[in-house]
N, C-alpha and C. Protein backbone atom coordinates (compact mmCIF):
# COMPACT_ATOMS: atom_id res chain seq x y z
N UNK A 1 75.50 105.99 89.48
CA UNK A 1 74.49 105.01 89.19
C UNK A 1 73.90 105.23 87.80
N UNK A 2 73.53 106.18 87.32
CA UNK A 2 73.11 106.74 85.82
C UNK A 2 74.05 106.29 84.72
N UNK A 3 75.34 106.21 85.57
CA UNK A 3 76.26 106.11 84.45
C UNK A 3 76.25 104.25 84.19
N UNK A 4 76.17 103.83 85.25
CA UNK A 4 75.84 101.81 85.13
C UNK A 4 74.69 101.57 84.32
N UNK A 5 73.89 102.56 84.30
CA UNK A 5 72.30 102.11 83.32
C UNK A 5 72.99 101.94 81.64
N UNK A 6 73.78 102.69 81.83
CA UNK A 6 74.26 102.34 79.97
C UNK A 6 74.64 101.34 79.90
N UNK A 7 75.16 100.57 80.64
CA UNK A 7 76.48 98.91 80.11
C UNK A 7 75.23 98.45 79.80
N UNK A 8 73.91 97.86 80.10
CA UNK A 8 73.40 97.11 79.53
C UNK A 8 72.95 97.75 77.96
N UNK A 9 72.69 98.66 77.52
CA UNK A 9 72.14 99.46 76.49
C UNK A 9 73.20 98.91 75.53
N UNK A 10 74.95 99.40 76.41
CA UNK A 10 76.30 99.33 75.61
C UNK A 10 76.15 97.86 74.70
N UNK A 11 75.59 96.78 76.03
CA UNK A 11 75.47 95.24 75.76
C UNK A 11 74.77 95.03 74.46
N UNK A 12 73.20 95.42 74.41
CA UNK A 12 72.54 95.09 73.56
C UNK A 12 72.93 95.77 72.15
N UNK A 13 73.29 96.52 72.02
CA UNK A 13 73.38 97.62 70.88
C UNK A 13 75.11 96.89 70.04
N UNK A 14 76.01 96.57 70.64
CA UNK A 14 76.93 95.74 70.46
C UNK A 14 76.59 94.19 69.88
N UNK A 15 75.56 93.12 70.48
CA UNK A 15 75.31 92.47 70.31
C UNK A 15 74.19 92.40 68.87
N UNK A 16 73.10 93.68 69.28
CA UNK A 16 72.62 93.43 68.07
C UNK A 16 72.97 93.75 66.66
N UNK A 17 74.04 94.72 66.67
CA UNK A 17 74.86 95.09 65.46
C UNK A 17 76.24 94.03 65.10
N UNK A 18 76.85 93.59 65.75
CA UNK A 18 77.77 91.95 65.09
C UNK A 18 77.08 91.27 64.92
N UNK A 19 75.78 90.77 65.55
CA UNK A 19 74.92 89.66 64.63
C UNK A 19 74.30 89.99 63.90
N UNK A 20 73.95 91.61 63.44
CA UNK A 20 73.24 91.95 61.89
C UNK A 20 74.53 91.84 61.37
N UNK A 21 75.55 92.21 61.08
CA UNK A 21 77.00 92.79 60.25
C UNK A 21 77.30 90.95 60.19
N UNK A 22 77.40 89.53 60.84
CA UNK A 22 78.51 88.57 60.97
C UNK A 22 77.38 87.57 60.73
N UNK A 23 76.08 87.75 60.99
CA UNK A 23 75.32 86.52 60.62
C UNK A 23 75.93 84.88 60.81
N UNK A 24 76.03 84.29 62.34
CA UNK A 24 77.08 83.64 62.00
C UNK A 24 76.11 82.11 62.03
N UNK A 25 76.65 80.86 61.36
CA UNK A 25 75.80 79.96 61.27
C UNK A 25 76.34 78.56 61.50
N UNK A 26 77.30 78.47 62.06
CA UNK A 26 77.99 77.64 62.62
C UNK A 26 78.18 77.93 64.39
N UNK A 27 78.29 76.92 65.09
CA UNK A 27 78.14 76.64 66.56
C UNK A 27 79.75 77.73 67.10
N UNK A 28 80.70 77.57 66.28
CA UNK A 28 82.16 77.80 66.59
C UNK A 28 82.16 79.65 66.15
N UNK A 29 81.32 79.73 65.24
CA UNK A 29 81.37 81.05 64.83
C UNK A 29 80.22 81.61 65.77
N UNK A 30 79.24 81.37 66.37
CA UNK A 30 78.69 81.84 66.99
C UNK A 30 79.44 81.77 68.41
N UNK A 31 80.26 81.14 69.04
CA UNK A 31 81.37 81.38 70.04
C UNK A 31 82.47 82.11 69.80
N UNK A 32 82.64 82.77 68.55
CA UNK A 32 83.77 83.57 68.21
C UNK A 32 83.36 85.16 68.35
N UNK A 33 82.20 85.03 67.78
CA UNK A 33 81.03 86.37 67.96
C UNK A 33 80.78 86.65 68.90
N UNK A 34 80.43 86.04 69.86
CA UNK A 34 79.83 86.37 71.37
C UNK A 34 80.72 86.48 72.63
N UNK A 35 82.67 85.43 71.62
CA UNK A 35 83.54 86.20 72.22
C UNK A 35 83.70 88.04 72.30
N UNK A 36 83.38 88.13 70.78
CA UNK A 36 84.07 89.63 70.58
C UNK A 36 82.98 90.44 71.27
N UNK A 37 82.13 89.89 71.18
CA UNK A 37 80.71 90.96 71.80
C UNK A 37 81.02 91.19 73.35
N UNK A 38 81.77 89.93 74.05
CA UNK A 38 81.89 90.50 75.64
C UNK A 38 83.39 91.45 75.34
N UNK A 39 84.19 91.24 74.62
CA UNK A 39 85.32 91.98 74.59
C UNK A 39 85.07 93.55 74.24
N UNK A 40 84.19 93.62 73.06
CA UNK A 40 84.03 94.86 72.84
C UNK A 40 83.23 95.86 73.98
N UNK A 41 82.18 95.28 74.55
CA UNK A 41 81.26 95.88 74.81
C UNK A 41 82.05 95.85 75.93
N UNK A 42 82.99 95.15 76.76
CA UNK A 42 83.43 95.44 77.97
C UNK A 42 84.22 96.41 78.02
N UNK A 43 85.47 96.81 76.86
CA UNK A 43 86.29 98.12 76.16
C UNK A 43 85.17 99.39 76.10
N UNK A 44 84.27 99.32 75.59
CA UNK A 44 83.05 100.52 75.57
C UNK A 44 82.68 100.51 77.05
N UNK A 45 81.76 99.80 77.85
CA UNK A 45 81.93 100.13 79.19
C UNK A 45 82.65 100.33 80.31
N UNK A 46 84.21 100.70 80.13
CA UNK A 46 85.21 101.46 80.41
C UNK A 46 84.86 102.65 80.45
N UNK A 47 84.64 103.11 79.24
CA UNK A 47 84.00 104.95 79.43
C UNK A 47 83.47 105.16 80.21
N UNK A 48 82.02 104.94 80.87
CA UNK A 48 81.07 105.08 81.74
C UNK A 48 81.67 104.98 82.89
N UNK A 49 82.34 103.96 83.71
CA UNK A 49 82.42 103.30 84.75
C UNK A 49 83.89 104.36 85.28
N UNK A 50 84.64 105.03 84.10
CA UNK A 50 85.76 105.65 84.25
C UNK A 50 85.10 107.32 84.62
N UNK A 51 83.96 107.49 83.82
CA UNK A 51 83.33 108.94 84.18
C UNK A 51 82.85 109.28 85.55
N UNK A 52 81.90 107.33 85.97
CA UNK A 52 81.63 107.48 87.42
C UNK A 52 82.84 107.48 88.02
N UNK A 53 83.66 106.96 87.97
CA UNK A 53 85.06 107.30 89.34
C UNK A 53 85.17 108.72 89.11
N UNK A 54 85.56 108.97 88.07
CA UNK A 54 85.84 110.32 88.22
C UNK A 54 85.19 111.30 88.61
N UNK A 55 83.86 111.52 88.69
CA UNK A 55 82.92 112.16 89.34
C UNK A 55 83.04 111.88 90.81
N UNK A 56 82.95 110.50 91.38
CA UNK A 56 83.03 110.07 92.03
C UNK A 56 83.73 110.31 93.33
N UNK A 57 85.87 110.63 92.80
CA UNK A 57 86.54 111.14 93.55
C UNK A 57 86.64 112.69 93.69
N UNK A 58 86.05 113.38 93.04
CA UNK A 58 86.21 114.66 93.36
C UNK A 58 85.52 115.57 94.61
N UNK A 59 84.44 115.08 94.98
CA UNK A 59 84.12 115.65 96.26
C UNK A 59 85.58 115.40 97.62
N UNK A 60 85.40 116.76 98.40
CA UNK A 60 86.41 116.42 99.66
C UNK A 60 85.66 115.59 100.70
N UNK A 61 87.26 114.48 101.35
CA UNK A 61 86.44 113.64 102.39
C UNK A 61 87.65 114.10 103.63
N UNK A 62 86.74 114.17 104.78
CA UNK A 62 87.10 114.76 105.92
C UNK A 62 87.02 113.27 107.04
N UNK A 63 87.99 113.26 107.97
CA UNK A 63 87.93 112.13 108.90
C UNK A 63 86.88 113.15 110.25
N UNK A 64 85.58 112.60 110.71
CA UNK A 64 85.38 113.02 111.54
C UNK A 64 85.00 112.13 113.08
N UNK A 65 85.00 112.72 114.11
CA UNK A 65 85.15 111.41 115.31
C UNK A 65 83.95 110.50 115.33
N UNK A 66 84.28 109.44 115.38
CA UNK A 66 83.37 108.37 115.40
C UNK A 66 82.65 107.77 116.56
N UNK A 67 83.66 107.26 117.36
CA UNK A 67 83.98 106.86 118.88
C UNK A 67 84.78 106.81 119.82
N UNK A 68 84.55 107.13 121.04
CA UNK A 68 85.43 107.52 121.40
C UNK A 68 85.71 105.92 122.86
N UNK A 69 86.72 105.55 123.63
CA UNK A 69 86.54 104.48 124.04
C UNK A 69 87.45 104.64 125.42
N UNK A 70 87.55 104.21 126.64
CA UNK A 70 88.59 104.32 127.66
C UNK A 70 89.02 103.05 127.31
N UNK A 71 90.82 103.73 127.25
CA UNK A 71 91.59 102.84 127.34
C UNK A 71 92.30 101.79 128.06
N UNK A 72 92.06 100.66 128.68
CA UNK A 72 92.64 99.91 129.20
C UNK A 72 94.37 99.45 129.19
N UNK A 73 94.83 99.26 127.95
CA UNK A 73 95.99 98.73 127.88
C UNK A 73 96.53 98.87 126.42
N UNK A 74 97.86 99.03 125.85
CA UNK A 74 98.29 99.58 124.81
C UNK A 74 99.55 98.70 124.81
N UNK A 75 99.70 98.12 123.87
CA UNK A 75 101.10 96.84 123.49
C UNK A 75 101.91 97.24 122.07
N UNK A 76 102.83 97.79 121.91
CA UNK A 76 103.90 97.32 120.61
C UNK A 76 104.02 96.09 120.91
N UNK A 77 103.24 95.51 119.22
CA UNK A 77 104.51 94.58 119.01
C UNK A 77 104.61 93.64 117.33
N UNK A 78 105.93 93.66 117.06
CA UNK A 78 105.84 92.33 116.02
C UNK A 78 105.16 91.48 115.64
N UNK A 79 104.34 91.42 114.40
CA UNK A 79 103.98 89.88 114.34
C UNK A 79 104.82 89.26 113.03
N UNK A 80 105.38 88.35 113.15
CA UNK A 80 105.65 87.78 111.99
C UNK A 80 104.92 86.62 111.46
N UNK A 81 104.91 86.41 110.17
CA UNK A 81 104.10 85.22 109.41
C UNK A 81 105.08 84.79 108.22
N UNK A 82 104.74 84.08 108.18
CA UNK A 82 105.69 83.01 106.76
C UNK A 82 104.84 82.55 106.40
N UNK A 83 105.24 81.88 105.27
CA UNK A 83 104.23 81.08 104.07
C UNK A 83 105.54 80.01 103.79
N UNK A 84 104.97 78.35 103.44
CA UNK A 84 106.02 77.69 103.10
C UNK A 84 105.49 77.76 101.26
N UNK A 85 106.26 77.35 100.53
CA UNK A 85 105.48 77.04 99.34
C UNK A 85 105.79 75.80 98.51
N UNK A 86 107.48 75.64 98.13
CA UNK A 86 107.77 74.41 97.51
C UNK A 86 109.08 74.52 97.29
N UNK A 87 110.02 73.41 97.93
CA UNK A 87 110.81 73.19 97.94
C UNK A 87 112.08 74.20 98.41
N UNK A 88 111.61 74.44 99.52
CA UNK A 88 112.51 75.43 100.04
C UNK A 88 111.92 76.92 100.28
N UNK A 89 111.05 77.17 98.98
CA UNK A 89 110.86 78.37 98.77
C UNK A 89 109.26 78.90 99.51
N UNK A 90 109.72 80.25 99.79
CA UNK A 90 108.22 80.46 100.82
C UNK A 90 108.76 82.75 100.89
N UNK A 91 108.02 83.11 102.34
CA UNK A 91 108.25 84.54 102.13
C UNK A 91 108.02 84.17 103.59
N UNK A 92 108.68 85.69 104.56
CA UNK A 92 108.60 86.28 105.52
C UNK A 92 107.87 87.50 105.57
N UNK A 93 106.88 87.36 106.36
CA UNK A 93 106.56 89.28 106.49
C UNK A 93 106.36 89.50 108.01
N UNK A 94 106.96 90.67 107.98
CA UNK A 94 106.90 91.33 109.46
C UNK A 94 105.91 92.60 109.25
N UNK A 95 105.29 92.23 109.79
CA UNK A 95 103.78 93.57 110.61
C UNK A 95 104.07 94.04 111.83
N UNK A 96 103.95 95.06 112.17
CA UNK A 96 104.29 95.78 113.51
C UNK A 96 103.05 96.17 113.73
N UNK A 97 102.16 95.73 115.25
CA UNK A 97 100.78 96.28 115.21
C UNK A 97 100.63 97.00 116.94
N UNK A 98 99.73 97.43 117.40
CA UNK A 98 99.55 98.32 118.35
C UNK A 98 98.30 97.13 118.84
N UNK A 99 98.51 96.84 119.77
CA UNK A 99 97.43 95.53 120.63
C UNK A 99 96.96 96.59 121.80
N UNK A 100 95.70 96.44 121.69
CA UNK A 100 94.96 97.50 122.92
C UNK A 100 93.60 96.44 123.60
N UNK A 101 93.38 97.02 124.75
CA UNK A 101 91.95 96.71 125.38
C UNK A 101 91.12 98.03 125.10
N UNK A 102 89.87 98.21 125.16
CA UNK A 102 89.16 99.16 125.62
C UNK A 102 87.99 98.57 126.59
N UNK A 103 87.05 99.50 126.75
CA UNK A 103 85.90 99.17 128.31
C UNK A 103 84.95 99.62 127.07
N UNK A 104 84.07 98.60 127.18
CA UNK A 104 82.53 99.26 126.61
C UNK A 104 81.93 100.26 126.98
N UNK A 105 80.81 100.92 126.91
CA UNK A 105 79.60 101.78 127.68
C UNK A 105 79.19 100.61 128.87
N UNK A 106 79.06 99.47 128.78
CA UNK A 106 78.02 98.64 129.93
C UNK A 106 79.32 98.09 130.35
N UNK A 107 80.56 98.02 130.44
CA UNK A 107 81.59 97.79 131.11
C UNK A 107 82.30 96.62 130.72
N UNK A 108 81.94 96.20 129.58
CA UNK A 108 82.48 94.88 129.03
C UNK A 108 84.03 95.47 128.68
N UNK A 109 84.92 94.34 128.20
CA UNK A 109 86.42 94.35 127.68
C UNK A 109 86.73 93.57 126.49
N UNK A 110 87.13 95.08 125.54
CA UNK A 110 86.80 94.13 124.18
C UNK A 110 88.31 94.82 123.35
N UNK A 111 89.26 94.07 122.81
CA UNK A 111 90.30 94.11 121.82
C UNK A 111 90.31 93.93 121.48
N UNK A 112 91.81 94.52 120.29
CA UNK A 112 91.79 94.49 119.09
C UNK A 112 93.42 94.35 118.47
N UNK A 113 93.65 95.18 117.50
CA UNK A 113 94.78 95.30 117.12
C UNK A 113 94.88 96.25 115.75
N UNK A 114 95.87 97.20 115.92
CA UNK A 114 95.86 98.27 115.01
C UNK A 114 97.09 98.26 114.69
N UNK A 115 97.26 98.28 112.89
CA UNK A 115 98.70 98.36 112.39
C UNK A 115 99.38 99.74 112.71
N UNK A 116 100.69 99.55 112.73
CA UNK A 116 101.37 100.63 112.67
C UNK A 116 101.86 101.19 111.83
N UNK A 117 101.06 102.34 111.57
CA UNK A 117 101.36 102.88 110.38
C UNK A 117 101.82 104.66 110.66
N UNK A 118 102.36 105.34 109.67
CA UNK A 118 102.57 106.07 109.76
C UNK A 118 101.37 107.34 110.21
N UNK A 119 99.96 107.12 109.84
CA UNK A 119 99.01 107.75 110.39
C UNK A 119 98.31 107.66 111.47
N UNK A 120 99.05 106.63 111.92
CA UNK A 120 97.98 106.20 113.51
C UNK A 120 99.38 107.65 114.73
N UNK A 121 98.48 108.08 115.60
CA UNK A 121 98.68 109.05 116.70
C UNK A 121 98.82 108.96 117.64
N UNK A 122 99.84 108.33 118.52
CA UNK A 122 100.00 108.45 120.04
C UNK A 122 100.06 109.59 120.39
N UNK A 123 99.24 110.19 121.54
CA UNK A 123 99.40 111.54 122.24
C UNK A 123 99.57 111.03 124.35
N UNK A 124 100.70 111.64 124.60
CA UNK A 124 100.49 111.50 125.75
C UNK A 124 99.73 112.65 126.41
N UNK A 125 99.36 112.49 127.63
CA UNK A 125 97.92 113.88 128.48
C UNK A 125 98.25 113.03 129.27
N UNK A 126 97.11 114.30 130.35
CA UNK A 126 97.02 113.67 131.41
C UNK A 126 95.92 113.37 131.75
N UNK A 127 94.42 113.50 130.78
CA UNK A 127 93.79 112.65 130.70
C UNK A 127 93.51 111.63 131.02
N UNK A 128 92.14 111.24 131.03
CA UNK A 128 92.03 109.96 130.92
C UNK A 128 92.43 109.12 130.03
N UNK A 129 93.34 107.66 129.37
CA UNK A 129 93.58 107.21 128.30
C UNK A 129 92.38 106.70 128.20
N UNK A 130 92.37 107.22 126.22
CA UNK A 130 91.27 106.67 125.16
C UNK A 130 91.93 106.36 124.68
N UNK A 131 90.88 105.89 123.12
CA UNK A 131 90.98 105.33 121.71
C UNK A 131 90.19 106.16 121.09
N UNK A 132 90.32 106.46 119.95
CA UNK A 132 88.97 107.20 119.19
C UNK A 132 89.18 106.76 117.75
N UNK A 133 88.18 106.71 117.19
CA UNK A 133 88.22 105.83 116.04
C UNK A 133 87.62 106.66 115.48
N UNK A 134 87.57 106.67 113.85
CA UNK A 134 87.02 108.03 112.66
C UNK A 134 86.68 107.57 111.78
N UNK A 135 85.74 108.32 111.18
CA UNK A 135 84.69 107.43 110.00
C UNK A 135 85.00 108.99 108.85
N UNK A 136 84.56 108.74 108.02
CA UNK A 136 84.28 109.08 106.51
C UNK A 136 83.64 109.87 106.61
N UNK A 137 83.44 111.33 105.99
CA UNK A 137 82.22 111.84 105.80
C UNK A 137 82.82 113.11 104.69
N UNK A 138 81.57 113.91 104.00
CA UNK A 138 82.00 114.34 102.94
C UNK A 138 81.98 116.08 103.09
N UNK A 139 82.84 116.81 102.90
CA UNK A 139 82.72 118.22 103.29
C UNK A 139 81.23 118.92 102.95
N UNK A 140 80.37 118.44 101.61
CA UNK A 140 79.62 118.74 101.59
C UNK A 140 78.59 118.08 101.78
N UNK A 141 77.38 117.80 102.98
CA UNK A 141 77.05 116.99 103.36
C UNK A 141 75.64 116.67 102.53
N UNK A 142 75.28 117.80 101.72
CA UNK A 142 73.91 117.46 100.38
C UNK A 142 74.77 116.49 99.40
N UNK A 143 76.02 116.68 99.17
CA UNK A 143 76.85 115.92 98.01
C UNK A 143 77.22 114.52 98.85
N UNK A 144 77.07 114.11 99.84
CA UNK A 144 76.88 113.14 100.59
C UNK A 144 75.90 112.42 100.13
N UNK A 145 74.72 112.73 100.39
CA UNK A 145 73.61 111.89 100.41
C UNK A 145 73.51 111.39 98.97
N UNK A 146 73.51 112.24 97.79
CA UNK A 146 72.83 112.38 96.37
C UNK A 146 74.46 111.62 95.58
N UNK A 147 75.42 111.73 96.11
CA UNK A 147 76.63 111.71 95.06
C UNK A 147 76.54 109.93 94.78
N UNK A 148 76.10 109.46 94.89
CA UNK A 148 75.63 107.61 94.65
C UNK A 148 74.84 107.79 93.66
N UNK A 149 74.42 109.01 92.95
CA UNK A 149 73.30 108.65 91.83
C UNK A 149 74.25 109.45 90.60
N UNK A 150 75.28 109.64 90.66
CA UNK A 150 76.35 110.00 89.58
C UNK A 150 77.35 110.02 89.74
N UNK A 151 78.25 109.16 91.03
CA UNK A 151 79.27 108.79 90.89
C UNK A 151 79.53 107.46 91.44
N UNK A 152 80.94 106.97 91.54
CA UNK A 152 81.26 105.66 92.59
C UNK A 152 82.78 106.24 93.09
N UNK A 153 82.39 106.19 94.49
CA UNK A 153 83.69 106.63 95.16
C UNK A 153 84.81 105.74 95.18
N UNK A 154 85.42 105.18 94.63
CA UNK A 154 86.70 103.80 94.92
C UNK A 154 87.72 104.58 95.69
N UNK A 155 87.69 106.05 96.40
CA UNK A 155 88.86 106.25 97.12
C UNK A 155 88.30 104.92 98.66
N UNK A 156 90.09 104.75 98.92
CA UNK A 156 90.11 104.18 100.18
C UNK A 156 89.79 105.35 101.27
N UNK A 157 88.91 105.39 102.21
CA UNK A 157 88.40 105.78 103.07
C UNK A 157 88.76 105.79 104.66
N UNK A 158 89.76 104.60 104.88
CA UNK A 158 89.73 104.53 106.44
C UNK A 158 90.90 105.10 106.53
N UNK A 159 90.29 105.37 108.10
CA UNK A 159 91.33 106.51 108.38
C UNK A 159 91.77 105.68 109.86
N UNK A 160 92.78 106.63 110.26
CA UNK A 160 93.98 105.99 111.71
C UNK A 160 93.23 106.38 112.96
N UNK A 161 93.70 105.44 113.79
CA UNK A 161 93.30 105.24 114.96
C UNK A 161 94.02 106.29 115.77
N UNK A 162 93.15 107.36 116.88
CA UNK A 162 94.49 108.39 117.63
C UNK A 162 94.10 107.51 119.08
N UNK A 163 95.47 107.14 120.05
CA UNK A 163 95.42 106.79 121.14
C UNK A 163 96.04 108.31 121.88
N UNK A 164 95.35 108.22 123.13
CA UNK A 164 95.70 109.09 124.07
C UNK A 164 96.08 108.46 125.61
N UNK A 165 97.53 108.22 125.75
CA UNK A 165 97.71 107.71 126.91
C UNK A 165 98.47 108.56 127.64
N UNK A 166 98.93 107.92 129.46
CA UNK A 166 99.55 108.63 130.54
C UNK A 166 100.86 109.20 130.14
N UNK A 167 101.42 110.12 130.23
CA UNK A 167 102.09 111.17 130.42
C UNK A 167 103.48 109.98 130.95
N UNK A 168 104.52 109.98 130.43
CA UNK A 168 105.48 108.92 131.37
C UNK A 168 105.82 107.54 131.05
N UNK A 169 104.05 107.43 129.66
CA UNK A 169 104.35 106.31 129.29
C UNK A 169 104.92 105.56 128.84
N UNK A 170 105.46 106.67 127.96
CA UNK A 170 106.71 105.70 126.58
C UNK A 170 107.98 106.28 127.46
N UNK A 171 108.58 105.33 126.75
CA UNK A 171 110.08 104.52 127.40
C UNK A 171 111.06 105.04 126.20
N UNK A 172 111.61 105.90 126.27
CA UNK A 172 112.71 106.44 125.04
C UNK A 172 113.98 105.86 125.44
N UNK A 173 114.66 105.21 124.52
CA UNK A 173 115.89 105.20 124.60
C UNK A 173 116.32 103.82 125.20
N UNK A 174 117.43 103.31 125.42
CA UNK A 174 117.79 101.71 125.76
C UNK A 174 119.09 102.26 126.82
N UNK A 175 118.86 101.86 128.21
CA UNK A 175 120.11 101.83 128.90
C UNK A 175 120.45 100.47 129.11
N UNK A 176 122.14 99.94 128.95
CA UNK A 176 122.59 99.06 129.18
C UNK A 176 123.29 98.64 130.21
């Protein structure tokens, strides 16, 4: 955040030095000037905004449990989507997603759908089947609270869904 207080400073100090140095006195030259003034000053506030990321990503981030949910029901499957666009031409994409129920705390039934990705966790037990879902948090938890006043985190943050279902459940293999 310290480091965003400069772009406006960057702004004015840019602006007021091409209009002492270019004095401009025509309508077209004063749109040529105030081009270069957002160009420059936007090249100079690069620095800053590049110091906050970088500050930013260096703390460690840990996935820790969020919620935890009984599982109702667990689906592979395909989705496909197309796009048409013009004259023939368009795209296919195939998504492979994990379709589940869970039970609320007050007993409601509420789904969803989770991609399949290489980080999401099927575990079979003999458990009860859950869901548990994981949130963000930072190894150091003082650099948690305070790290918003000298950095900006742009790492992606979310993390995979672990299911825990019955023992028996998955189906290996294809007999014909």
């Amino acid at each position: 955040m310290i480091w965003l207080l400069s772009i406006p400073v960057i702004v004015f100090l840019t602006f007021s030095e091409m209009v002492h140095c270019h004095k401009p006195s025509t309508f077209l030259g004063w749109c040529g000037v105030l081009f270069f003034i957002c160009l420059v000053s936007s090249l100079i506030s690069l620095v800053p905004l590049g110091l906050a990321a970088l500050i930013g990503s260096l703390p460690g981030l840990v996935g820790e449990k969020d919620e935890e949910f009984p599982l109702i029901s667990l689906k592979e499957k395909d989705g496909v989507a197309g796009r048409f666009y013009f004259l023939g031409s368009g795209c296919i994409n195939d998504q492979q997603y994990y379709f589940w129920y869970c039970r609320n705390p007050d007993g409601s039934i509420f789904g969803g759908k989770t991609v399949r990705v290489p980080g999401v966790e099927i575990y079979e037990c003999r458990d009860m089947p859950r869901r548990i879902t994981f949130k963000t948090e930072y190894k150091n938890k003082w650099l948690g609270k305070y790290l918003w006043l000298i950095g900006i985190d742009l790492r992606n943050t979310e993390w995979c869904e672990r299911f825990y279902i019955p023992k028996g459940s998955i189906k290996e293999g294809y007999n014909l």
